[in-house]
N, C-alpha and C. Protein backbone atom coordinates (compact mmCIF):
# COMPACT_ATOMS: atom_id res chain seq x y z
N UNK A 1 11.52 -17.82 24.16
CA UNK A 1 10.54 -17.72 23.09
C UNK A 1 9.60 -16.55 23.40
N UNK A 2 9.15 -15.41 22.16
CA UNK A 2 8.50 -14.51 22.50
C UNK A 2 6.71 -14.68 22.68
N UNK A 3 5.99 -14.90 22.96
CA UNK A 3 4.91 -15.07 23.15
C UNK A 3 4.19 -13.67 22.52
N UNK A 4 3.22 -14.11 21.90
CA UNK A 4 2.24 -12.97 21.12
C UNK A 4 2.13 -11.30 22.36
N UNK A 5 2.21 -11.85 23.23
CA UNK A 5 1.86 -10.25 24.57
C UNK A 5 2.79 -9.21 24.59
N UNK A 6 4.45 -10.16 24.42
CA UNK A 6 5.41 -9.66 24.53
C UNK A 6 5.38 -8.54 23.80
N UNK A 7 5.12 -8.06 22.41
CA UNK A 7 4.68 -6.87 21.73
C UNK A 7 4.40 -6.00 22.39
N UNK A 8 3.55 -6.19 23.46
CA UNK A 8 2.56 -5.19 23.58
C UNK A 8 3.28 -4.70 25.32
N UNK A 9 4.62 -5.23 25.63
CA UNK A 9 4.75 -4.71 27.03
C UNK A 9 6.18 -3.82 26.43
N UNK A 10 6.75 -3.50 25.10
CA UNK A 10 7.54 -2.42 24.57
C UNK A 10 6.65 -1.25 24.14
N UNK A 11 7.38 -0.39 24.13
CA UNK A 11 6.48 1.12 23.97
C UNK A 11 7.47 0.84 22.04
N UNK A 12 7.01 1.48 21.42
CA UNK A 12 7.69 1.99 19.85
C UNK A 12 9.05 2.45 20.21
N UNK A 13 9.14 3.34 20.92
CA UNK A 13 10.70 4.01 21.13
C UNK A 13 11.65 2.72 21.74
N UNK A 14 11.25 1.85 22.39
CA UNK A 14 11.99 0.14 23.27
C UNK A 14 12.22 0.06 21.69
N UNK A 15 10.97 -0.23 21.13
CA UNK A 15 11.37 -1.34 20.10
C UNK A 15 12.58 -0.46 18.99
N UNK A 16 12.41 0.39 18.79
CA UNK A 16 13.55 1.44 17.87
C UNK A 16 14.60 1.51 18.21
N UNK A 17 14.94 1.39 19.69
CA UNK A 17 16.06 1.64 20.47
C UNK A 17 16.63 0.34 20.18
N UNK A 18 16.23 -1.31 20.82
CA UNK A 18 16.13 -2.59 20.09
C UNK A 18 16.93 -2.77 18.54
N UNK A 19 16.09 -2.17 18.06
CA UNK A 19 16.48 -2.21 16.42
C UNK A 19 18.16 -1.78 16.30
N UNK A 20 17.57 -0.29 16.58
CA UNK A 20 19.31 0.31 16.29
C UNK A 20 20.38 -0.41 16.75
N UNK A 21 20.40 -1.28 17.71
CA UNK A 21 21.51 -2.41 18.05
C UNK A 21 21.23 -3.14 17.84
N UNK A 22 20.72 -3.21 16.70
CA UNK A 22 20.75 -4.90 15.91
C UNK A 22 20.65 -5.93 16.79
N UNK A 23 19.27 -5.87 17.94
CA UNK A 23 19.03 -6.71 18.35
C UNK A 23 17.60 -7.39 18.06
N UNK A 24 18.20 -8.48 17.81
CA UNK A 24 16.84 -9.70 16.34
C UNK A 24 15.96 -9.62 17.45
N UNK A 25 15.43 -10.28 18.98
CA UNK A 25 14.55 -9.93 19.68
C UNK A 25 13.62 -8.75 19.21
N UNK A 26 14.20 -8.12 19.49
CA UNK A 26 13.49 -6.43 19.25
C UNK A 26 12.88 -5.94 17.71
N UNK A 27 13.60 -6.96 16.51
CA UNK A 27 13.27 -7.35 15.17
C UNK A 27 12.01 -7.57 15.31
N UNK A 28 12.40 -9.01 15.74
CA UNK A 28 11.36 -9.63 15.85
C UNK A 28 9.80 -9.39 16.48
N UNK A 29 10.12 -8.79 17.58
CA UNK A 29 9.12 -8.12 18.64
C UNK A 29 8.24 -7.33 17.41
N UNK A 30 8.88 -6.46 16.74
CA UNK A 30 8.83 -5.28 15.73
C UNK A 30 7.50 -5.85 14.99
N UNK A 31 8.33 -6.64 13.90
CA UNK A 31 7.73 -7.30 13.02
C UNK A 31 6.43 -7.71 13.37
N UNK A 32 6.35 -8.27 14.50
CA UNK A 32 5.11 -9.29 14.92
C UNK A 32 3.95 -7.94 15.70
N UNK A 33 4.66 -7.09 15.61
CA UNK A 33 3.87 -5.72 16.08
C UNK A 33 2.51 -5.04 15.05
N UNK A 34 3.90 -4.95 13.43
CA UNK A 34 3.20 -4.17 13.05
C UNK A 34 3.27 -5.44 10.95
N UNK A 35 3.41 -6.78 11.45
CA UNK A 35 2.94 -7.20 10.02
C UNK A 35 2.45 -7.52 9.03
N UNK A 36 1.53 -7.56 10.36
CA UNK A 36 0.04 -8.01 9.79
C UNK A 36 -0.83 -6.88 8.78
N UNK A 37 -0.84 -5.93 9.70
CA UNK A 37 -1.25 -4.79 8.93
C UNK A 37 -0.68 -3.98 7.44
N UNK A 38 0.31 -3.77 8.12
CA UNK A 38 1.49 -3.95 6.61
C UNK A 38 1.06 -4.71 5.54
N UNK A 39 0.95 -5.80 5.40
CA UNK A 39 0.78 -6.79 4.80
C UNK A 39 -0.74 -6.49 4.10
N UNK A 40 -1.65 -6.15 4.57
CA UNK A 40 -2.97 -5.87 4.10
C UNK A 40 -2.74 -4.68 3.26
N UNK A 41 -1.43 -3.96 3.46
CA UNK A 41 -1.36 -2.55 2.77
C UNK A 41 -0.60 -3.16 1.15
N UNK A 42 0.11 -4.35 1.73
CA UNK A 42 1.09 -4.68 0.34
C UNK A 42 0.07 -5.72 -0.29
N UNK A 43 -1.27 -6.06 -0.03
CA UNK A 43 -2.12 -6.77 -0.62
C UNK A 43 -2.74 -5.88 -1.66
N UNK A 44 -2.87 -4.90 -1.06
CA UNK A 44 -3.85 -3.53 -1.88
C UNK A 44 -2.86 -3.49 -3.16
N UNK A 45 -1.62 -3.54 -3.03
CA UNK A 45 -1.00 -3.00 -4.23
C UNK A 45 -0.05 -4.42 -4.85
N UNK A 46 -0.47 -5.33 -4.12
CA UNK A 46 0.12 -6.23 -5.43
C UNK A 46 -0.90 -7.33 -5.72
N UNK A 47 -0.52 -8.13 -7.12
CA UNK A 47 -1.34 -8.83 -7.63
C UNK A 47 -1.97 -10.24 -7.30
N UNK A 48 -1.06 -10.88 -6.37
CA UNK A 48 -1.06 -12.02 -6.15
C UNK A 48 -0.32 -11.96 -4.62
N UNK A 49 -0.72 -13.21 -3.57
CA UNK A 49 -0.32 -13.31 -2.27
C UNK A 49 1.47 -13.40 -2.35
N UNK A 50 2.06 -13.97 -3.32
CA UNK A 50 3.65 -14.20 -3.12
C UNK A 50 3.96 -12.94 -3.36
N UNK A 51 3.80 -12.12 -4.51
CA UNK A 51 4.17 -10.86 -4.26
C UNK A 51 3.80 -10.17 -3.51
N UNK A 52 2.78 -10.16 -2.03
CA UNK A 52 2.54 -9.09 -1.25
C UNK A 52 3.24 -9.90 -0.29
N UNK A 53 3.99 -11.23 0.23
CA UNK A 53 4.95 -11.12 0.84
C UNK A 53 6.48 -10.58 0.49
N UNK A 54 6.46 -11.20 -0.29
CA UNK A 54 7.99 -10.13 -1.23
C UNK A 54 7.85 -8.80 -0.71
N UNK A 55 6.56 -7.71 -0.96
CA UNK A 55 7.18 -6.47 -1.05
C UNK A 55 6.81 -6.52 0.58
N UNK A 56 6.26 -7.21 1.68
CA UNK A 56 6.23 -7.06 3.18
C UNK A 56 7.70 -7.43 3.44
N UNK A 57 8.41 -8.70 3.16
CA UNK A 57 9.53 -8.80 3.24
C UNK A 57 10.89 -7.18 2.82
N UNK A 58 11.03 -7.48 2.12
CA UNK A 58 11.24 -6.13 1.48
C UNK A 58 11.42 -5.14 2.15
N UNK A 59 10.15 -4.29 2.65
CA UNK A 59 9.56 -3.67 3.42
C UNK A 59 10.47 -3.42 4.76
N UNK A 60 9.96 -4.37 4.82
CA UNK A 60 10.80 -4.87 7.13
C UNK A 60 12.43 -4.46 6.59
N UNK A 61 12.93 -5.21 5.48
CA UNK A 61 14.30 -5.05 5.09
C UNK A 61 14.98 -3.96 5.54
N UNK A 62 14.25 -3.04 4.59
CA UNK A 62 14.30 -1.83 4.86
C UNK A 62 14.05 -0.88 6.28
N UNK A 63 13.23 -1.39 7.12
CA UNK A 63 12.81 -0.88 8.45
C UNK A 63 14.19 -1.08 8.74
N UNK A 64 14.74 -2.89 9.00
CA UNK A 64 15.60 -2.44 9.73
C UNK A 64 17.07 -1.92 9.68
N UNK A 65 16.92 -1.44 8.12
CA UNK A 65 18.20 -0.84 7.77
C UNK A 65 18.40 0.56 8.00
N UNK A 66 17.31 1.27 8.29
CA UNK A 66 17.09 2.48 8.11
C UNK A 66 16.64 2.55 9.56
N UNK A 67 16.37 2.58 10.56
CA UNK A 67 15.68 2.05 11.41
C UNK A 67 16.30 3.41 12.24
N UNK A 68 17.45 3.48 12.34
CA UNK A 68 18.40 4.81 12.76
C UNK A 68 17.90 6.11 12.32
N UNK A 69 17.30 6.22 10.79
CA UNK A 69 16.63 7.49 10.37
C UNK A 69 15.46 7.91 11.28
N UNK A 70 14.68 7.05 12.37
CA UNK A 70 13.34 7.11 12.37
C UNK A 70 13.58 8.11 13.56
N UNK A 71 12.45 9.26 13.48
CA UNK A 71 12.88 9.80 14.53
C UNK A 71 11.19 9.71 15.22
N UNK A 72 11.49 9.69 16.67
CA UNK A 72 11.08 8.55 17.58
C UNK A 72 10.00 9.41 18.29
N UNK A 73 9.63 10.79 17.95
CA UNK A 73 8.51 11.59 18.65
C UNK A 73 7.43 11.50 16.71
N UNK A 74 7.88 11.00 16.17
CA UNK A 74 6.52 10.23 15.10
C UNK A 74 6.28 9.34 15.22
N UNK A 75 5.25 9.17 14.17
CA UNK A 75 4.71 7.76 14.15
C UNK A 75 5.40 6.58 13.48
N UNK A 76 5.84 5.66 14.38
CA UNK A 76 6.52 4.28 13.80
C UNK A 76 5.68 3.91 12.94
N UNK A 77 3.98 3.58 13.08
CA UNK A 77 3.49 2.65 12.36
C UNK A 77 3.69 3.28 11.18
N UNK A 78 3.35 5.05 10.72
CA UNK A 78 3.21 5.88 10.14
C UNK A 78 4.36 5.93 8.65
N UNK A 79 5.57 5.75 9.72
CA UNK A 79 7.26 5.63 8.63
C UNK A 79 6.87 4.43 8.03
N UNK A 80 7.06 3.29 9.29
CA UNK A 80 6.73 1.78 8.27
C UNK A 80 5.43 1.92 7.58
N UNK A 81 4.60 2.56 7.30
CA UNK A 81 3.61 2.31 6.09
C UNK A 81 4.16 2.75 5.01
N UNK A 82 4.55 4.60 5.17
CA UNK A 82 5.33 4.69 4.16
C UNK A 82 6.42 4.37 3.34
N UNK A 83 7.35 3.30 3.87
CA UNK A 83 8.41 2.45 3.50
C UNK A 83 7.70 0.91 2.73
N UNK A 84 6.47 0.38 2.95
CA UNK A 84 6.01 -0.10 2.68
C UNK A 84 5.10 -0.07 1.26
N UNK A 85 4.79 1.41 1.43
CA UNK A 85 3.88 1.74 0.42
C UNK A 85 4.98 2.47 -0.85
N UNK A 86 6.57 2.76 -0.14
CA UNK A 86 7.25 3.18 -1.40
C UNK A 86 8.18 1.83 -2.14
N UNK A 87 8.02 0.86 -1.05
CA UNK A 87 8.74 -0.66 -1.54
C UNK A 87 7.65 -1.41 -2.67
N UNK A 88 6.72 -0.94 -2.45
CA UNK A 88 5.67 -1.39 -3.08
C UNK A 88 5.54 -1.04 -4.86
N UNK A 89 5.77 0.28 -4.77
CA UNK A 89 6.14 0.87 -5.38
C UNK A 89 7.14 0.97 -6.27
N UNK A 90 8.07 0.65 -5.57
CA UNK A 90 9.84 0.27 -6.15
C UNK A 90 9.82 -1.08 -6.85
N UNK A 91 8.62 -1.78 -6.11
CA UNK A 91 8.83 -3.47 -7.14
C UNK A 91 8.23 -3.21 -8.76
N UNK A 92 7.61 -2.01 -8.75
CA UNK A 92 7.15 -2.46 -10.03
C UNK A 92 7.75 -1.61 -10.81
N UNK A 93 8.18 -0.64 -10.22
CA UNK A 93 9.39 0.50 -10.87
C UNK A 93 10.88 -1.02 -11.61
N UNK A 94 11.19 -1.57 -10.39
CA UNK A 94 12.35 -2.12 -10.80
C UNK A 94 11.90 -2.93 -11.78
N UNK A 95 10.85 -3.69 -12.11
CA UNK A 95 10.51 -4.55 -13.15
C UNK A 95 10.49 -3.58 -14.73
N UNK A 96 10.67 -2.02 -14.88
CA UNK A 96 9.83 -1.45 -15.61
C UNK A 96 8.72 -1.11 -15.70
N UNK A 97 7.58 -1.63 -14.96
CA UNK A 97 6.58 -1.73 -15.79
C UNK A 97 5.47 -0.55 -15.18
N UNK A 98 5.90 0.74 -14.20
CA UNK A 98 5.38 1.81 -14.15
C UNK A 98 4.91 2.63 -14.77
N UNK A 99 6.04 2.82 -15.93
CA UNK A 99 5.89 3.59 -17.18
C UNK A 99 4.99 3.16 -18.04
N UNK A 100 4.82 1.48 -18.38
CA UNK A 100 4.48 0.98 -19.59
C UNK A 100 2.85 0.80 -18.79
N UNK A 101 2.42 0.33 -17.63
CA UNK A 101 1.09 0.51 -17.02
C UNK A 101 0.02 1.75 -17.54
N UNK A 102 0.90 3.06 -17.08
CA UNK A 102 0.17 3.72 -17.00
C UNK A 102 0.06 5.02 -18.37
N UNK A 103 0.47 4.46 -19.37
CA UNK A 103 0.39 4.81 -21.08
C UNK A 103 -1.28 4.75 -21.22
N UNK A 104 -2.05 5.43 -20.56
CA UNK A 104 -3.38 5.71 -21.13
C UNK A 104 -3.84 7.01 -21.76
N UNK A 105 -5.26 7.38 -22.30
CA UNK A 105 -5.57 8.03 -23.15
C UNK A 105 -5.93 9.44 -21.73
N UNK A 106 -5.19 10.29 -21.76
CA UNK A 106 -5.48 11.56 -20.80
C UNK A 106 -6.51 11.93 -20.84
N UNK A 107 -7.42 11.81 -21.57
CA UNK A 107 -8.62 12.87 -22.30
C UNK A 107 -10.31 12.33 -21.22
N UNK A 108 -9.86 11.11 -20.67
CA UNK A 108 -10.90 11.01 -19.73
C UNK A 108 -11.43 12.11 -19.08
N UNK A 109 -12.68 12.05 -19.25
CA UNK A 109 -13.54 13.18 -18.51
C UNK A 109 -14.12 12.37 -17.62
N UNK A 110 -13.57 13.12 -16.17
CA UNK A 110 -13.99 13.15 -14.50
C UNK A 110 -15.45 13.04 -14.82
N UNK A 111 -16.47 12.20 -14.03
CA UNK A 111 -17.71 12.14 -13.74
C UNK A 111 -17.60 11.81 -12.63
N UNK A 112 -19.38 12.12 -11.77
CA UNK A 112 -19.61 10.83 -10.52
C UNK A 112 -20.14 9.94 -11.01
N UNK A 113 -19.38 9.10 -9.98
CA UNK A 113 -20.21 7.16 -10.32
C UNK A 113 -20.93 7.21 -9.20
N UNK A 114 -22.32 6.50 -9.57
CA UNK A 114 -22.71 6.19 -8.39
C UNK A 114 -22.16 5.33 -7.47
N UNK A 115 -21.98 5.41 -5.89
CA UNK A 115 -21.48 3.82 -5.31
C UNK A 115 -22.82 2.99 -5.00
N UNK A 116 -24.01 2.84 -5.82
CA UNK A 116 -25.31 1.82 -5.56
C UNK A 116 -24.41 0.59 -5.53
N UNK A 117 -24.84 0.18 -4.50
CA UNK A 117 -23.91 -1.57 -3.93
C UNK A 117 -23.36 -1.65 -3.36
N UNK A 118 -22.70 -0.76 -2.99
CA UNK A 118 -21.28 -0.24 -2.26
C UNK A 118 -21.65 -1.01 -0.43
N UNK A 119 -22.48 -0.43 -0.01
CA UNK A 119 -22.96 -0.43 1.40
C UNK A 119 -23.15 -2.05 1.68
N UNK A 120 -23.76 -2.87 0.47
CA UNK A 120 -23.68 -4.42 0.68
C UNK A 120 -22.21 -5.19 0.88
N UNK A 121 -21.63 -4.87 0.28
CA UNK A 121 -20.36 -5.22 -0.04
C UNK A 121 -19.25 -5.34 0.84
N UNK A 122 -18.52 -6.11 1.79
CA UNK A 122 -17.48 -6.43 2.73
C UNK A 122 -16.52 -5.47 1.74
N UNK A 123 -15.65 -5.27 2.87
CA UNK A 123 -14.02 -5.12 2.85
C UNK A 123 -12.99 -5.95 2.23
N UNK A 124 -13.69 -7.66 2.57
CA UNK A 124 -12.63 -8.31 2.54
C UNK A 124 -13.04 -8.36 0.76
N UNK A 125 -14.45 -8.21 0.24
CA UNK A 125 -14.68 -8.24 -1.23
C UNK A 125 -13.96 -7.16 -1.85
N UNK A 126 -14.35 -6.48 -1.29
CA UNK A 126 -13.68 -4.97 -1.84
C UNK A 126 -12.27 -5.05 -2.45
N UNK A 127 -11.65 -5.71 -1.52
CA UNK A 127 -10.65 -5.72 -1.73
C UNK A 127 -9.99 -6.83 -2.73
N UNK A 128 -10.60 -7.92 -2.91
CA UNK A 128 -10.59 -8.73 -4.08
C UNK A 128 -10.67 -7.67 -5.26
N UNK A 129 -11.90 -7.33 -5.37
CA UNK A 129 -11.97 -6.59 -6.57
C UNK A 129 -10.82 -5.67 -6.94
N UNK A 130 -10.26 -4.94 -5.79
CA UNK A 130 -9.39 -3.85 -5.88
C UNK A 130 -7.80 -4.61 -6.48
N UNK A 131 -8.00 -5.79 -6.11
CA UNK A 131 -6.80 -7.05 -6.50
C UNK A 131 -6.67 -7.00 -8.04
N UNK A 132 -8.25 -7.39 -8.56
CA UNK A 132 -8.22 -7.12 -9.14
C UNK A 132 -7.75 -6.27 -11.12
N UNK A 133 -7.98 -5.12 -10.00
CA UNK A 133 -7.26 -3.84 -11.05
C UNK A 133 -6.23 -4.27 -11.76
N UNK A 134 -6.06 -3.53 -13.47
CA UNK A 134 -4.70 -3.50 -13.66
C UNK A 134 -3.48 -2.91 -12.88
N UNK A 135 -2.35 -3.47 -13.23
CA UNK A 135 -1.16 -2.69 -12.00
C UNK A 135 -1.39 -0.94 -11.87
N UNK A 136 -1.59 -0.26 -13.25
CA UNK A 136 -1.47 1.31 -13.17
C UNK A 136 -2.35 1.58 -12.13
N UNK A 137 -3.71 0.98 -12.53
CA UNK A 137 -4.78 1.71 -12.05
C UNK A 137 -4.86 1.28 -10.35
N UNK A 138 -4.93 -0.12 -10.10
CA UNK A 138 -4.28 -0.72 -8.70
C UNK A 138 -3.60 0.46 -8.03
N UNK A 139 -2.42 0.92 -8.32
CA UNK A 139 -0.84 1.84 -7.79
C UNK A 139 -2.09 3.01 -7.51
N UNK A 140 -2.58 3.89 -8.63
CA UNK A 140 -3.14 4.82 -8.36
C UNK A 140 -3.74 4.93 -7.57
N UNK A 141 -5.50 4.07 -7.69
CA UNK A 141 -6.38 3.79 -6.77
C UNK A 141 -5.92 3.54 -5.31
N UNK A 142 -4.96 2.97 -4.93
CA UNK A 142 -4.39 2.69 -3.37
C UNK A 142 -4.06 4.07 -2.76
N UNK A 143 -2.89 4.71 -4.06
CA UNK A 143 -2.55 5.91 -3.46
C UNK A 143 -3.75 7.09 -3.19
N UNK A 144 -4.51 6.81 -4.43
CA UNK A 144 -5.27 8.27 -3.50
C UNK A 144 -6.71 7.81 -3.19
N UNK A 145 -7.09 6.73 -3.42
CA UNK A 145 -8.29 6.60 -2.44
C UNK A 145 -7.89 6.17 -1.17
N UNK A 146 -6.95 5.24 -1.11
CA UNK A 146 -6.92 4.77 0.20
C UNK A 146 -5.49 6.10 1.10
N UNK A 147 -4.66 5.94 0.30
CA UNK A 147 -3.65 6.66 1.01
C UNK A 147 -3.78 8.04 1.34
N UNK A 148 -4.67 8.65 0.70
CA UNK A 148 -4.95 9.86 0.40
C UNK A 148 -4.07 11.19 -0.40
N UNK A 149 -3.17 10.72 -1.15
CA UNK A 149 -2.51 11.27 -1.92
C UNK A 149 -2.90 12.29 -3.16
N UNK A 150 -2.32 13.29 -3.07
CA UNK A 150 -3.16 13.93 -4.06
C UNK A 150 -2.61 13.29 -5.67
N UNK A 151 -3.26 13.86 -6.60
CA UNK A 151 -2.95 13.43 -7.83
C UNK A 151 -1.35 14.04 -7.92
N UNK A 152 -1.14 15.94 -7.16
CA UNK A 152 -0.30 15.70 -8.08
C UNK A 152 0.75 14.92 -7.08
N UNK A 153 0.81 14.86 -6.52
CA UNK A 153 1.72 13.74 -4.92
C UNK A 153 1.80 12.56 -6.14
N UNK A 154 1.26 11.90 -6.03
CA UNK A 154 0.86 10.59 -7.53
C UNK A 154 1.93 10.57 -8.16
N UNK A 155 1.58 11.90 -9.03
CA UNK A 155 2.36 12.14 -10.22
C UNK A 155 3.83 12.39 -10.34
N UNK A 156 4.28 12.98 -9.52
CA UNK A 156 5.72 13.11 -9.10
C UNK A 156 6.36 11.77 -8.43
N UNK A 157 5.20 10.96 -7.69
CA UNK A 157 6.11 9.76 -7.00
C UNK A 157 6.12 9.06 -7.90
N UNK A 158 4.81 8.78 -9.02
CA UNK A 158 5.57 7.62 -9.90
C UNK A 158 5.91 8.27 -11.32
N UNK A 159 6.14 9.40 -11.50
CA UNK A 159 6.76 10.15 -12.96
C UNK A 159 6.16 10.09 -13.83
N UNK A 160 4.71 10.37 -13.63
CA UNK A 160 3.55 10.39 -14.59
C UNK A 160 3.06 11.65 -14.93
N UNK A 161 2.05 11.90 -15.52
CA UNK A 161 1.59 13.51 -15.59
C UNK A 161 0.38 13.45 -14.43
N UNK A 162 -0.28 14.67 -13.53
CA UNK A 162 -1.52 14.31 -13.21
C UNK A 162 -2.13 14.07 -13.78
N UNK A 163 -2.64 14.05 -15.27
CA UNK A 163 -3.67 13.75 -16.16
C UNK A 163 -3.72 12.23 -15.91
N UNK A 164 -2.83 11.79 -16.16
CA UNK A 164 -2.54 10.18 -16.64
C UNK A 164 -2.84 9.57 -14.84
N UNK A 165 -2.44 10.37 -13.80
CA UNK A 165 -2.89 9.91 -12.98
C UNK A 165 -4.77 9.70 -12.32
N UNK A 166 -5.04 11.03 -12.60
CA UNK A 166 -6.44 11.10 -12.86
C UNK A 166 -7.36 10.31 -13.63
N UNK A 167 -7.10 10.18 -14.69
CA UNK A 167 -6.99 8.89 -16.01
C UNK A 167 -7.14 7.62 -15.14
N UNK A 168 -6.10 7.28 -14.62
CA UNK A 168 -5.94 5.91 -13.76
C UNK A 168 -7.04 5.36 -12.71
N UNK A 169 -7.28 6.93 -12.25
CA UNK A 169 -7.70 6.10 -10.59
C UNK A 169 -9.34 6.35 -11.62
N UNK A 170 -9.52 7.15 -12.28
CA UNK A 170 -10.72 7.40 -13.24
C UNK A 170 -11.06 5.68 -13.31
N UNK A 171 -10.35 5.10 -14.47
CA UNK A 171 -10.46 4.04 -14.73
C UNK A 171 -10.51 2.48 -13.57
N UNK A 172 -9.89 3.12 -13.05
CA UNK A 172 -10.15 2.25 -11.62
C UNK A 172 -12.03 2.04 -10.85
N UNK A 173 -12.01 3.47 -10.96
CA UNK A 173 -13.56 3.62 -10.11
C UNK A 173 -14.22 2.87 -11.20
N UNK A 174 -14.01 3.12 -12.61
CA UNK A 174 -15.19 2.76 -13.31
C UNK A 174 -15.18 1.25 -13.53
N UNK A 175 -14.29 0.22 -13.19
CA UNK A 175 -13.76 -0.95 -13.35
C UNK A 175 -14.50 -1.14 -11.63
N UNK A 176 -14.22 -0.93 -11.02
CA UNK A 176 -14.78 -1.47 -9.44
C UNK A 176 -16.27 -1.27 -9.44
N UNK A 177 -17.20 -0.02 -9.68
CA UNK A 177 -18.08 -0.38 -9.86
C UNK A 177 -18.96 -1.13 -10.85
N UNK A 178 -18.22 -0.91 -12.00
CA UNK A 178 -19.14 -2.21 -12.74
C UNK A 178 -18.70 -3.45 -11.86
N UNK A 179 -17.68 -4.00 -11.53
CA UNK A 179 -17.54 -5.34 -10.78
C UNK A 179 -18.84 -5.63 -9.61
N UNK A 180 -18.50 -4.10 -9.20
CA UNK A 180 -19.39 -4.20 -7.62
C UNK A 180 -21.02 -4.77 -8.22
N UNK A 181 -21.02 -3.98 -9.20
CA UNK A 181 -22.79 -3.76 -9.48
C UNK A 181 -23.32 -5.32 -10.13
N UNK A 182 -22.22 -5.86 -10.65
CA UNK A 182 -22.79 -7.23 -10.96
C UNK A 182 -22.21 -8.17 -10.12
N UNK A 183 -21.40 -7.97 -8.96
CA UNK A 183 -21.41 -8.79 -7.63
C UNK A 183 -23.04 -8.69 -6.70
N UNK A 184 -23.16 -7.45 -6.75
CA UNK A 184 -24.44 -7.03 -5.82
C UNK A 184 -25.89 -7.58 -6.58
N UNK A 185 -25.73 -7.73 -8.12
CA UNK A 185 -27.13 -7.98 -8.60
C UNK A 185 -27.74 -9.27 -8.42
């Protein structure tokens, strides 16, 4: 039985090496390494707790199918986020509903919002609110506030225009801070 430490006495390259021979130990080791965190990333972008195990499940699927692509002087956590954050991605692509989300009016004009409230406000709230979001604006908002993606990065990964992406995360900020501002009042 692996005990929680065991993680932490493989280096990333053990555990990759592990993987590529399909050895479940070394899965496992894996998983319990890096799922937790993962998992907070597939919270950001889905709506409800069963779907942010689905796309963590998912996710790992994929780690260890691909697991052979990873090349081993980068960052492991780095690949598995991005496999995570494009599975994430792929669930709502495969449903359709990428396209039909993010059908908004382009013509939004960029302002600053203030963040007054912001500084009161936990993480773990934050992130409710960010739950929140509709799916478009959710997808957007993750990718480039949190992920740091540019708009047009955005726009090409999910086949939108930058406008419509701009539009999105637009509508996002302005949806979180009104939430924030009458959480904080």
């Amino acid at each position: 039985m692996n005990r929680p430490m065991d993680r932490e006495l493989y280096s990333d390259k053990d555990l990759v090496e592990g993987c590529k021979s399909g050895n479940r130990r070394y899965q496992k080791i894996l998983y319990e390494k890096y799922a937790r965190k993962m998992y907070g990333i597939c919270l950001s972008y889905a709506h409800e707790r069963s779907q942010a195990q689905d796309i963590l499940q998912d996710a790992f699927i994929k780690v260890f199918q691909h697991v052979g692509q990873f090349d081993v002087q980068g960052s492991l956590e780095g690949w598995i986020r991005r496999i995570v954050i494009n599975t994430a991605i792929d669930s709502y692509r495969k449903e359709g509903k990428i396209s039909n989300l993010l059908q908004v009016n382009e013509d939004v004009v960029e302002g600053k919002i203030k963040n007054e409230g912001l500084s009161e406000l936990q993480l773990k709230d934050l992130m409710k609110q960010v739950q929140r979001l509709p799916d478009g604006a959710r997808i957007v908002f993750n990718l480039y506030a949190v992920e740091g993606f540019t708009h047009k990065e955005i726009a090409e990964q999910l086949d939108i225009s930058i406008g419509t992406s701009k539009s999105q995360y637009n509508r996002a900020r302005k949806l979180l801070l009104k939430w924030i501002e009458k959480a904080t009042a």
